[in-house]
Protein backbone atom coordinates (compact mmCIF):
# COMPACT_ATOMS: atom_id res chain seq x y z
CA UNK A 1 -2.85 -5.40 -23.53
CA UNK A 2 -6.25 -3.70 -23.06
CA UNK A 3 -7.12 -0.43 -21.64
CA UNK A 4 -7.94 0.00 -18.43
CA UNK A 5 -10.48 2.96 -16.77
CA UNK A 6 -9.37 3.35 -12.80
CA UNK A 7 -10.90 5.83 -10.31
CA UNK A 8 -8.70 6.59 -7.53
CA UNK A 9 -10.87 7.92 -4.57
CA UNK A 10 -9.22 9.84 -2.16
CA UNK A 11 -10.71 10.79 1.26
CA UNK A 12 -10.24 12.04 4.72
CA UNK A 13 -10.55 9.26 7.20
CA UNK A 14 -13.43 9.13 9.56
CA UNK A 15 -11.63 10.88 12.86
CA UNK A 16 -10.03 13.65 10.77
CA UNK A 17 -12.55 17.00 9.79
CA UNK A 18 -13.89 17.80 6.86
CA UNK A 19 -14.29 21.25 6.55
CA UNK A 20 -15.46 21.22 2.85
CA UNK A 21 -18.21 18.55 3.52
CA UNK A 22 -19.48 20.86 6.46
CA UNK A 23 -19.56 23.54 4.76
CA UNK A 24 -21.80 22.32 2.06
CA UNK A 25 -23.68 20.83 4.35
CA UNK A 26 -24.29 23.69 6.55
CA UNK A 27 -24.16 26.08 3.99
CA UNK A 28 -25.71 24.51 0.99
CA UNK A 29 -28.40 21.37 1.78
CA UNK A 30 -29.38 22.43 5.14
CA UNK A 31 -30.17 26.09 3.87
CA UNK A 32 -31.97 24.63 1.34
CA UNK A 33 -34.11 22.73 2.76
CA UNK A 34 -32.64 19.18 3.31
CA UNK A 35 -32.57 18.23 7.01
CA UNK A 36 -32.81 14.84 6.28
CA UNK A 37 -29.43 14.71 5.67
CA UNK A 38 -27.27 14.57 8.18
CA UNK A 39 -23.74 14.80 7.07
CA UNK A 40 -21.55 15.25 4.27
CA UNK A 41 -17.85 14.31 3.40
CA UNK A 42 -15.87 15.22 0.83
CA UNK A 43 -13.34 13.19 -1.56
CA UNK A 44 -10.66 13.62 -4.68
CA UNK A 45 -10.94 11.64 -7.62
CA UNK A 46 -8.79 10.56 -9.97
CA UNK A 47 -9.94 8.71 -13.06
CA UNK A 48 -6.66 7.10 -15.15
CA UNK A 49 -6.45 4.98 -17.93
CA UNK A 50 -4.36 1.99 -18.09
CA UNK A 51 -2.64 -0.21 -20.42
CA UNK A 52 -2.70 -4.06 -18.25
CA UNK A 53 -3.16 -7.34 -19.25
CA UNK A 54 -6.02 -7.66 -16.63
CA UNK A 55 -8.29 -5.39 -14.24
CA UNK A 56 -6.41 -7.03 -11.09
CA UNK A 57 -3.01 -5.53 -12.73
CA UNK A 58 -4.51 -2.56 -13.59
CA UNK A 59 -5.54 -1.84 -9.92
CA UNK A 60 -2.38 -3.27 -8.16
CA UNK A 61 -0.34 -0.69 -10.62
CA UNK A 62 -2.64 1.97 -9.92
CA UNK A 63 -2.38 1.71 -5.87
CA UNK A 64 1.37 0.58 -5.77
CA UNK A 65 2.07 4.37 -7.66
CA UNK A 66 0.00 5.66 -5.45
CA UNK A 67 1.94 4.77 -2.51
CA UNK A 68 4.95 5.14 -4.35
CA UNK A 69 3.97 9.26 -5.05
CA UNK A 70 2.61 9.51 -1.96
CA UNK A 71 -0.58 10.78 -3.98
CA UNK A 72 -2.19 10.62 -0.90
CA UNK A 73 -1.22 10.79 2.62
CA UNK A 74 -1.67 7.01 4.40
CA UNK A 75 -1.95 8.86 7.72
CA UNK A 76 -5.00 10.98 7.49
CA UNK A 77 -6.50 10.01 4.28
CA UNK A 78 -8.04 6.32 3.08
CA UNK A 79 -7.29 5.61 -0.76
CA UNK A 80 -9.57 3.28 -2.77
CA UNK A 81 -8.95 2.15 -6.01
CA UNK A 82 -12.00 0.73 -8.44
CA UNK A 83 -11.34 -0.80 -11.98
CA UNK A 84 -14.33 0.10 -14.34
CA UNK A 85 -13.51 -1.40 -17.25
């Protein structure tokens, strides 16, 4: 088996607020200078390392605990898993 580097991202989805994200933007970029940007949202990330004979088992393992643990919740939050090496 080979080992595995998965990031889990974890964010809200697009119709749910992000308070964080408008804070920094308010608070942060705008203040200083950066109205070209125009928004900002936030995420979790989890970075795991995995034991799997391939990257496709790797990520399937990786997303089917995460629905398992309910590491995120499907309702309000979009969950994206990426296989790096």
């Amino acid at each position: 088996m080979k080992s595995f580097e998965v990031v889990v991202t974890i964010e809200n989805k697009n119709f749910i607020n992000d308070p964080e994200g408008e804070t920094i933007h308010k608070d942060l970029i705008l203040k200083g200078g950066y109205s070209n940007i125009k928004s900002v949202r936030t995420a979790k990330v989890l970075k795991l390392q995995v034991h799997a004979k391939s990257s496709l088992e790797a990520s399937e393992l990786i997303k089917k605990m995460c629905d398992d643990l309910r590491i995120y919740n499907p309702i309000v939050s979009n969950c994206t898993v990426t296989t790096l090496t």
